[in-house]
Protein backbone atom coordinates (compact mmCIF):
# COMPACT_ATOMS: atom_id res chain seq x y z
CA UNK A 1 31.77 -48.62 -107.03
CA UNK A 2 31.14 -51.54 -104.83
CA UNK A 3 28.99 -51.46 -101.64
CA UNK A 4 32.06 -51.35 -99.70
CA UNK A 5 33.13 -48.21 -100.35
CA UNK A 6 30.25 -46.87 -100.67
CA UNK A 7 29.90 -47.01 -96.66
CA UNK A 8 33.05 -46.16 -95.61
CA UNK A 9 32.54 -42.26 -94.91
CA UNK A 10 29.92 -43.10 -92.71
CA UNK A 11 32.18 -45.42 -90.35
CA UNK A 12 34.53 -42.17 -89.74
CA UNK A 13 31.73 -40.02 -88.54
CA UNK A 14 30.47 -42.59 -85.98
CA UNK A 15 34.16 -42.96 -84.65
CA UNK A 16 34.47 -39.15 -84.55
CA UNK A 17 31.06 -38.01 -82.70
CA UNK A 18 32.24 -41.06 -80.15
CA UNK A 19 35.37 -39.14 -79.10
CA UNK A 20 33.19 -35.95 -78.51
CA UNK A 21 30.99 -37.49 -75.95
CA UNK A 22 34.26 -38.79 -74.31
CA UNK A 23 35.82 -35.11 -74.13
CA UNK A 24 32.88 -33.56 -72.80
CA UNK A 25 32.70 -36.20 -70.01
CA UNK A 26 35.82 -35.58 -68.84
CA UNK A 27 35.66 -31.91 -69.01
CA UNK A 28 32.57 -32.16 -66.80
CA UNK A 29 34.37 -34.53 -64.30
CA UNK A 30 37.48 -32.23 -64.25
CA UNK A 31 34.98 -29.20 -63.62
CA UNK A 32 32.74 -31.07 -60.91
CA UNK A 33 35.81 -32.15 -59.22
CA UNK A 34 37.60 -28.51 -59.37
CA UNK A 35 34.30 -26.95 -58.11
CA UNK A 36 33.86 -29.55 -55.05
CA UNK A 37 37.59 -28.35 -54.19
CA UNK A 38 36.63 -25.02 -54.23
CA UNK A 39 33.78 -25.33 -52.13
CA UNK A 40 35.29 -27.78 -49.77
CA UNK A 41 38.35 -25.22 -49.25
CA UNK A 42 36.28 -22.19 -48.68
CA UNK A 43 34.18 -24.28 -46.14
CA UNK A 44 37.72 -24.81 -44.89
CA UNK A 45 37.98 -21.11 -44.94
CA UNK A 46 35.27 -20.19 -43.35
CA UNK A 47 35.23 -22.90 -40.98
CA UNK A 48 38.86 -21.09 -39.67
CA UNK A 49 37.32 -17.69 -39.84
CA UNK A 50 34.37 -18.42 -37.69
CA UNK A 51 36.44 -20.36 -35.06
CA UNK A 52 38.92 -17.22 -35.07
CA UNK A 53 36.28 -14.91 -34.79
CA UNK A 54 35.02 -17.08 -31.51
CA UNK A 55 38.26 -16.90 -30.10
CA UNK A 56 37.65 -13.14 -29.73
CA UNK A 57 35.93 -12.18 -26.59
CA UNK A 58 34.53 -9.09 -27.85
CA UNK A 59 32.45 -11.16 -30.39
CA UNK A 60 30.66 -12.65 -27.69
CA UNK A 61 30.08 -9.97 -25.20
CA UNK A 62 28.44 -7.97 -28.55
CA UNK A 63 26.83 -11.18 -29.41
CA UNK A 64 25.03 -10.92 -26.01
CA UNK A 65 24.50 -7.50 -25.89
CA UNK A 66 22.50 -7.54 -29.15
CA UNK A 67 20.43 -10.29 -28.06
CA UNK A 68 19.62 -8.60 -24.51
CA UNK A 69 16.15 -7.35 -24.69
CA UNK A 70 13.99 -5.23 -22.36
CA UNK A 71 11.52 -8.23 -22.44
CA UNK A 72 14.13 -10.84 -21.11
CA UNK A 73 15.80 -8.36 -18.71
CA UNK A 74 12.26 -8.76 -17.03
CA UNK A 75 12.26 -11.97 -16.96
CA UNK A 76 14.88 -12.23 -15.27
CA UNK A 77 14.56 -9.60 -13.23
CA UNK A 78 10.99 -10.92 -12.18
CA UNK A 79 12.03 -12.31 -9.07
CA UNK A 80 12.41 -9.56 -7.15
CA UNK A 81 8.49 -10.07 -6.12
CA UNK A 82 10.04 -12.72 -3.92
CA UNK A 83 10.62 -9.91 -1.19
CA UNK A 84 7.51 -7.38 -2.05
CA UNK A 85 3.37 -8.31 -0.90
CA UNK A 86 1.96 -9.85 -3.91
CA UNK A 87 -1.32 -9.12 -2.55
CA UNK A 88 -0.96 -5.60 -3.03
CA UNK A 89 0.80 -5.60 -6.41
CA UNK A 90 0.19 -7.67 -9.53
CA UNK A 91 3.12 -9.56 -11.56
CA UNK A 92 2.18 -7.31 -14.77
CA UNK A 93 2.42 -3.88 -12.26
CA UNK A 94 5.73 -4.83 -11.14
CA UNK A 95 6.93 -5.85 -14.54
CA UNK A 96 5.79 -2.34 -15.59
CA UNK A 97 7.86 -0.89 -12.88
CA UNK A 98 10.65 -2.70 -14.21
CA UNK A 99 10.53 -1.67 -17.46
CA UNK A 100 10.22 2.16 -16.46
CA UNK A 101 13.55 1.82 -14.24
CA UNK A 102 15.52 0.53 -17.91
CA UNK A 103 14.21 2.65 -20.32
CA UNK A 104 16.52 4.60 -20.34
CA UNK A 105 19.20 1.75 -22.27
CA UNK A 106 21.52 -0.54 -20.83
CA UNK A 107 24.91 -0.22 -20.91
CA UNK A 108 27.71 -2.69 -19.78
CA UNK A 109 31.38 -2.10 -18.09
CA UNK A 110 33.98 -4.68 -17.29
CA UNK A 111 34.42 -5.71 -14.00
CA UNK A 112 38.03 -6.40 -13.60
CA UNK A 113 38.74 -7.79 -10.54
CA UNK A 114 36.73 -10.55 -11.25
CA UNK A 115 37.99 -11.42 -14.80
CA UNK A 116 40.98 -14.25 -15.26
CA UNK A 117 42.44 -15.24 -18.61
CA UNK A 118 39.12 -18.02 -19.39
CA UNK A 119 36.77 -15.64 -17.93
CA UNK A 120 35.44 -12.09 -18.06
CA UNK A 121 32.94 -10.52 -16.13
CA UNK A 122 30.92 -7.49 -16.90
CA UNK A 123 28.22 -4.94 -15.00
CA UNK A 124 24.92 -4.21 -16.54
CA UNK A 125 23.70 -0.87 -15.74
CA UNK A 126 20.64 1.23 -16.50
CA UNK A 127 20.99 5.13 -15.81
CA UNK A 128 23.93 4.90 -13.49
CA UNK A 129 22.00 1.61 -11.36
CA UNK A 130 23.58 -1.54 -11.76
CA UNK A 131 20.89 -3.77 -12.39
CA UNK A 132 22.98 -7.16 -13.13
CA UNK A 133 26.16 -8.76 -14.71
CA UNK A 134 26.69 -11.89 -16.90
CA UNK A 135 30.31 -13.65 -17.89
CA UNK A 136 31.89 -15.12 -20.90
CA UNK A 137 34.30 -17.97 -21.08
CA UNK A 138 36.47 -19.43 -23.15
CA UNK A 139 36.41 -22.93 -24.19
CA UNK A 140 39.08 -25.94 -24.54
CA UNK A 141 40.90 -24.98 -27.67
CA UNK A 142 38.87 -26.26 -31.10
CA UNK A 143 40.51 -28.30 -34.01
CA UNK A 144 42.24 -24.91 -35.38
CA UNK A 145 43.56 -24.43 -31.78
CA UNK A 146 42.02 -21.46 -31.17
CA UNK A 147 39.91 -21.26 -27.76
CA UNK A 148 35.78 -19.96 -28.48
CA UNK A 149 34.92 -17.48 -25.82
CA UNK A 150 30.55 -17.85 -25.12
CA UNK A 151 28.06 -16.74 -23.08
CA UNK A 152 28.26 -18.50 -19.32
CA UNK A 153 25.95 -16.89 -16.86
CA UNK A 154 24.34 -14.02 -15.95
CA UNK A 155 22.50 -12.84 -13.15
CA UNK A 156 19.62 -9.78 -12.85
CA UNK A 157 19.09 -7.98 -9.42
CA UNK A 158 15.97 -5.30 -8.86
CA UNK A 159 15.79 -5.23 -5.03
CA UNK A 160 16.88 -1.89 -5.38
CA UNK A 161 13.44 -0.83 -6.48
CA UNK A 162 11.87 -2.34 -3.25
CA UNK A 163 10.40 0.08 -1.27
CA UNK A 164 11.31 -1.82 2.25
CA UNK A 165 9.73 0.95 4.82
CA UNK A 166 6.58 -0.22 5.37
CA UNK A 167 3.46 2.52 5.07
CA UNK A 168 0.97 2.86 8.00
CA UNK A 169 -1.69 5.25 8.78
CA UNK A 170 -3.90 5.51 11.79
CA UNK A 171 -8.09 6.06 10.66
CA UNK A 172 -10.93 5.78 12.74
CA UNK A 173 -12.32 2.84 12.96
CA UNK A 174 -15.22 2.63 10.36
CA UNK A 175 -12.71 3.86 7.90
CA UNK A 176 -11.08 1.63 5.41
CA UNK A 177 -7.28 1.84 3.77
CA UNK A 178 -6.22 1.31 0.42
CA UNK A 179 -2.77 0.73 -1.04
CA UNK A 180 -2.41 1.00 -4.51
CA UNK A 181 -6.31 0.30 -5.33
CA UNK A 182 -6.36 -2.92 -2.74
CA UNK A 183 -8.47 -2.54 0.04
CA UNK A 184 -6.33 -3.58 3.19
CA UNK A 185 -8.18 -6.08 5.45
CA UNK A 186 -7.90 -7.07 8.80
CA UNK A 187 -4.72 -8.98 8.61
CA UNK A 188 -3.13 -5.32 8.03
CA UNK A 189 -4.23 -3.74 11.13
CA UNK A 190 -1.74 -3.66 14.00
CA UNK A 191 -3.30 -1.79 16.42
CA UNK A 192 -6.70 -1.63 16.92
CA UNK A 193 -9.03 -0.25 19.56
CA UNK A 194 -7.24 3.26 19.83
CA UNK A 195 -8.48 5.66 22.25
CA UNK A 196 -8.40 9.58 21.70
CA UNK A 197 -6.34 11.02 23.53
CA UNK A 198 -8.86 13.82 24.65
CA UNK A 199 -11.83 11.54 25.69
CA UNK A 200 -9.46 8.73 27.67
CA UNK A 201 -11.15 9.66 31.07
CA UNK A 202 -14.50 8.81 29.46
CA UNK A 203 -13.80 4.96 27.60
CA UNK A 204 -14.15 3.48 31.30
CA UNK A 205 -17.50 3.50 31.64
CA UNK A 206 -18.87 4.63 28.14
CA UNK A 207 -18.46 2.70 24.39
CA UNK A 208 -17.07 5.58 22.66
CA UNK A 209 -15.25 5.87 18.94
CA UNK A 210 -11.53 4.44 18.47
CA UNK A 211 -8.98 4.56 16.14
CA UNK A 212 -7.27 1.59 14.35
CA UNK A 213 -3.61 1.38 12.46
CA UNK A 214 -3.14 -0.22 9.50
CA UNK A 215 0.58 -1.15 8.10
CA UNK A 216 1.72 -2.71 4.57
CA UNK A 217 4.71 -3.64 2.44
CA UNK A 218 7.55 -3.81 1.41
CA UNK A 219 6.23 -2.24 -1.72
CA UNK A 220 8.30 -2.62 -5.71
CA UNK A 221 8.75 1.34 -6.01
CA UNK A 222 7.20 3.89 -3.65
CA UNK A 223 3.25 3.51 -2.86
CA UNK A 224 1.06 5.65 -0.52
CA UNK A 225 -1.49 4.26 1.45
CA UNK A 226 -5.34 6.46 1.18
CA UNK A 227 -8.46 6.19 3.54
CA UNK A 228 -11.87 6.80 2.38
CA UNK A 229 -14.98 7.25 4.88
CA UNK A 230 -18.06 4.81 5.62
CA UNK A 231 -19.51 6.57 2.34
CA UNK A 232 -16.62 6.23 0.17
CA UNK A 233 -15.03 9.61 -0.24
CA UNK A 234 -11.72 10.34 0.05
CA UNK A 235 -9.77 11.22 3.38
CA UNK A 236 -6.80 13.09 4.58
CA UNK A 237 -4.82 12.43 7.89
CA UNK A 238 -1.85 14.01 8.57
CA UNK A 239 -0.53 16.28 11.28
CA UNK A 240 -2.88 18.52 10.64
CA UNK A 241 -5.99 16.50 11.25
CA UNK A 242 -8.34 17.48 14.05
CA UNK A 243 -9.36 14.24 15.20
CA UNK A 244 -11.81 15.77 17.52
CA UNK A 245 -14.34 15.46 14.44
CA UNK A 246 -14.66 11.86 14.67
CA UNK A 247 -15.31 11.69 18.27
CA UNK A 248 -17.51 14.79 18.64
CA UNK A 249 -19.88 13.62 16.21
CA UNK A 250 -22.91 15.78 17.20
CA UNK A 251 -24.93 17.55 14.56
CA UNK A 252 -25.36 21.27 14.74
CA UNK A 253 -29.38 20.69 15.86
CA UNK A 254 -28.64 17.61 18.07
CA UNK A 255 -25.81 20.26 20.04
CA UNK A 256 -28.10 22.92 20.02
CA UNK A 257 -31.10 20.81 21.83
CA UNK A 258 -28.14 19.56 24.32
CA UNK A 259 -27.30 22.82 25.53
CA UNK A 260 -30.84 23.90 26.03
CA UNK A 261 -31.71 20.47 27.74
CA UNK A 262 -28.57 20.90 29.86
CA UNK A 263 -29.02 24.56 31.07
CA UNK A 264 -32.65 23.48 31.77
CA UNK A 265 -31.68 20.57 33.84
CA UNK A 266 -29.02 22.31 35.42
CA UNK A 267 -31.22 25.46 36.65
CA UNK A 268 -33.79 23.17 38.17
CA UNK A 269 -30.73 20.74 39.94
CA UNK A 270 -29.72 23.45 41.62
CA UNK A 271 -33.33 25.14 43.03
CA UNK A 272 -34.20 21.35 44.07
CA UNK A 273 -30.78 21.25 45.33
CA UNK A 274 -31.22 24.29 46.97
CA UNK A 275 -35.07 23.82 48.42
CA UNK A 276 -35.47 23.93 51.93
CA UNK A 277 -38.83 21.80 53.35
CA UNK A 278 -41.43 23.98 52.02
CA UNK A 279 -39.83 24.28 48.38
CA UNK A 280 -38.60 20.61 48.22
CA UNK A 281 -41.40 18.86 46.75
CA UNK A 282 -42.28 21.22 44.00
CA UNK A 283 -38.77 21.86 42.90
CA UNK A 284 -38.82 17.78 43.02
CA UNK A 285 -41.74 17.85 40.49
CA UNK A 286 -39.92 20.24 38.24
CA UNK A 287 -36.99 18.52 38.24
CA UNK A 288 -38.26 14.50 37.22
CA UNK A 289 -39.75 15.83 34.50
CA UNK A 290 -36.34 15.73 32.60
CA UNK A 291 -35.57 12.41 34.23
CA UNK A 292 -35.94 9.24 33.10
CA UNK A 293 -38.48 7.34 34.96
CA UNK A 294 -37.88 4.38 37.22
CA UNK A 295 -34.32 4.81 36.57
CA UNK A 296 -31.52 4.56 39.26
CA UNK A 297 -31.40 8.44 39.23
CA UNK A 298 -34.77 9.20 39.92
CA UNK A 299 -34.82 6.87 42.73
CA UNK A 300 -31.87 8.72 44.26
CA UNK A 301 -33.69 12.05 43.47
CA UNK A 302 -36.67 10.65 45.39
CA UNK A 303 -34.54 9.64 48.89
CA UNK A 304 -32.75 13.41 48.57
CA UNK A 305 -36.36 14.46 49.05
CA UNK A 306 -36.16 13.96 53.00
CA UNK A 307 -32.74 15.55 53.38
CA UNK A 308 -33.36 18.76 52.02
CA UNK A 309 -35.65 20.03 54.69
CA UNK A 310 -32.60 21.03 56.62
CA UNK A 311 -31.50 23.06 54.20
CA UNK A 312 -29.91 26.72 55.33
CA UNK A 313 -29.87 28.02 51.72
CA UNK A 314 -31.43 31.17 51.44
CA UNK A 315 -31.17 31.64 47.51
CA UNK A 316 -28.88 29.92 44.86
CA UNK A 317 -28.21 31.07 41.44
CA UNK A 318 -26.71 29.75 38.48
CA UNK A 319 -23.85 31.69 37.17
CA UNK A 320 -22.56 29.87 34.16
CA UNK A 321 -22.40 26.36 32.55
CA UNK A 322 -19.47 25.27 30.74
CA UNK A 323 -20.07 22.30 27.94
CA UNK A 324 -16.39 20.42 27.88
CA UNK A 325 -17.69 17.39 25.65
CA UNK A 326 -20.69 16.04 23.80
CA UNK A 327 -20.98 12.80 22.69
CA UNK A 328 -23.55 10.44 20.49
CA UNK A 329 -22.68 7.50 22.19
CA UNK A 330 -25.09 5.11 20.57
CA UNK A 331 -27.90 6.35 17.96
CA UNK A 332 -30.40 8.40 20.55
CA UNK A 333 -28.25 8.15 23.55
CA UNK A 334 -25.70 11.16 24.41
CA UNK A 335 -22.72 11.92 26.75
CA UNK A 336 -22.10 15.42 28.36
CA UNK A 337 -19.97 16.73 30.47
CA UNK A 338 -20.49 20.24 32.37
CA UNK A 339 -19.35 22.25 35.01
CA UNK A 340 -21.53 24.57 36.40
CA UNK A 341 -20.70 27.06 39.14
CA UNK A 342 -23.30 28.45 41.37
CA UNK A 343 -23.62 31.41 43.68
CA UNK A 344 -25.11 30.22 47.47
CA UNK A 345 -26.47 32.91 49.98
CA UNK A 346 -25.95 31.83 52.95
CA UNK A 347 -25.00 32.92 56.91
CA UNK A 348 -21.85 33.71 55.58
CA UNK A 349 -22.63 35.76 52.66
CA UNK A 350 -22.56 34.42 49.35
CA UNK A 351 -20.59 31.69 48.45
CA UNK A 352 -19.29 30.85 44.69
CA UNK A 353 -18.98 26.67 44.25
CA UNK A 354 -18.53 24.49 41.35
CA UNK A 355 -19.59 20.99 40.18
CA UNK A 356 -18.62 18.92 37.11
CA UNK A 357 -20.52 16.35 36.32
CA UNK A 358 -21.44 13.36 33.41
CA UNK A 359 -24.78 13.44 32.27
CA UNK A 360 -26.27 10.62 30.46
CA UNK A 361 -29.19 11.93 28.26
CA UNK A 362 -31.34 9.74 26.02
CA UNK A 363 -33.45 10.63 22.91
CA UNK A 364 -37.40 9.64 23.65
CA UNK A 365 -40.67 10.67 22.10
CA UNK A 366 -41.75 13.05 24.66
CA UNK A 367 -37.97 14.89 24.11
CA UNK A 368 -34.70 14.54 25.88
CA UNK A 369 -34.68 13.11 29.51
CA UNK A 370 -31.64 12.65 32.04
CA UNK A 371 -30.63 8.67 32.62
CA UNK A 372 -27.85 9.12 34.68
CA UNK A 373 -25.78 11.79 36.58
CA UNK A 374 -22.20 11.25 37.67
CA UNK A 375 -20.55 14.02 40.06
CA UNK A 376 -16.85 14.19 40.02
């Protein structure tokens, strides 16, 4: 058998593996281009079903509903320190008040008279409080014709959580105010340089204790203002406070040695008072001992000396003193006021008189002496 022939088998196989290749690239071009029309018509597909789901409103109201969170809400809300004192309350205290008035959810309701056919409105609410609102709209109409609805505005409003009575309270005036841990200053007194009501005859010629008013807000949520003393420690005032503490500031043993010194002064007033020419100048004696030398008093004492030798008194005697105030006007230095009555024998029998007067008394190291004695 020639050569020829001999290679003639192997010509056929070539041929036949050829038209396998071509097959199998068609097949994969028929596949490729059935798969990229598959894809292409369910991108189509849902292409159409997203733009039909936008054209339903209630797709984008729960669209904005799930993405409302407590954290933006305050945000929002935020603003509302616009009308409060920010000296008195921090951005993270109000934000925590904030919080506390939604916790208990937030619901939504549609507000009708303010919806058309492109736009719908809706109230936010949070335990029966409307706290805000926020509107979807619908769009110009998209290459399917349908018209997406989507979030348009929305609007948060808290001023119902500002307290806007302000707080005062009235102290003395060495006590300090607080509102919600701030110490108030003097920018939040109103009023200062109070008198009590019980002393008011006595400011006019003597430096005695007042009373100043402090007054904050508007407050976010309801605050209460406190007082504390010079010392620190808490303090009440309220209708119930006797405010004749802060004025009558003597101590138990600085009262005490009053009323002694004042009975003592009193009884020998009233002999010198009462000394006739031959009594005059030792009743005199008795009586500068409890005053204060070279003061204005003693000098008067000294030029009654010459007028009491007329005197037709033929006994006086104390019958009571009466203590109406007592005062620590400055450290050593006191105010009293008595009335004393006294029984005078006389021509006529005896006769009952009384005298008030303001006695100045100061503190010195030989004891308590008179300064100054005012009859009214």
């Amino acid at each position: 058998m020639s050569k020829y022939y001999q290679n003639q088998p192997v010509k056929k196989q070539k041929v036949k593996k050829a038209r396998w290749w071509l097959f199998w690239l068609l097949m994969f071009l028929y596949v490729a281009a059935f798969l990229g029309a598959t894809v292409y018509g369910l991108k189509y597909l849902w292409s159409y079903l997203d733009a039909y789901e936008a054209s339903r409103s209630k797709v984008a109201l729960n669209d904005y509903m799930d993405h409302l969170t407590d954290a933006h809400i305050c945000d929002m809300g935020i603003a509302v320190m616009d009308q409060i004192d920010t000296n008195l309350q921090s951005e993270e205290e109000c934000r925590e008040i904030i919080l506390e008035s939604i916790s208990g959810g937030v619901t939504y309701a549609k507000k009708s008279s303010e919806c058309t056919d492109t736009r719908q409105v809706y109230v936010l609410r949070s335990g029966g409080q409307v706290i805000g609102q926020f509107a979807i709209e619908s769009g110009a109409a998209d290459e399917y014709g349908f018209t997406p609805w989507s979030f348009a505005e929305e609007s948060f409003d808290f001023s119902f959580l500002v307290w806007n009575d302000t707080v005062s309270m009235t102290v003395p005036s060495d006590y300090s105010v607080s509102v919600n841990g701030h110490v108030l200053g003097e920018e939040y007194i109103i009023e200062d340089n109070i008198h009590y009501e019980e002393v008011e005859a006595y400011y006019e010629d003597y430096d005695l204790p007042v009373k100043v008013t402090y007054q904050a807000g508007p407050f976010l949520g309801q605050l209460e203002m406190t007082a504390s003393d010079p010392e620190g420690n808490p303090a009440v005032f309220d209708e119930n406070t006797d405010w004749s503490q802060f004025y009558l500031n003597c101590s138990e043993e600085e009262t005490k040695a009053l009323d002694e010194f004042t009975a003592e002064f009193v009884e020998r007033y009233v002999a010198f008072t009462g000394s006739n020419k031959n009594t005059r100048y030792g009743t005199y004696d008795q009586l500068i001992e409890l005053v204060v030398a070279d003061s204005d008093l003693a000098s008067r004492l000294h030029a009654a000396i010459e007028g009491l030798q007329f005197g037709q008194s033929k006994g006086d005697e104390v019958v009571s003193i009466t203590t109406h105030l007592q005062l620590r006007i400055e450290e050593g230095k006191y105010l009293c006021d008595v009335t004393y009555e006294v029984d005078t024998t006389g021509k006529e029998g005896v006769v009952r008189t009384s005298t008030s007067a303001k006695l100045t008394i100061v503190k010195t190291d030989s004891g308590l002496l008179l300064e100054s004695m005012n009859i009214y």
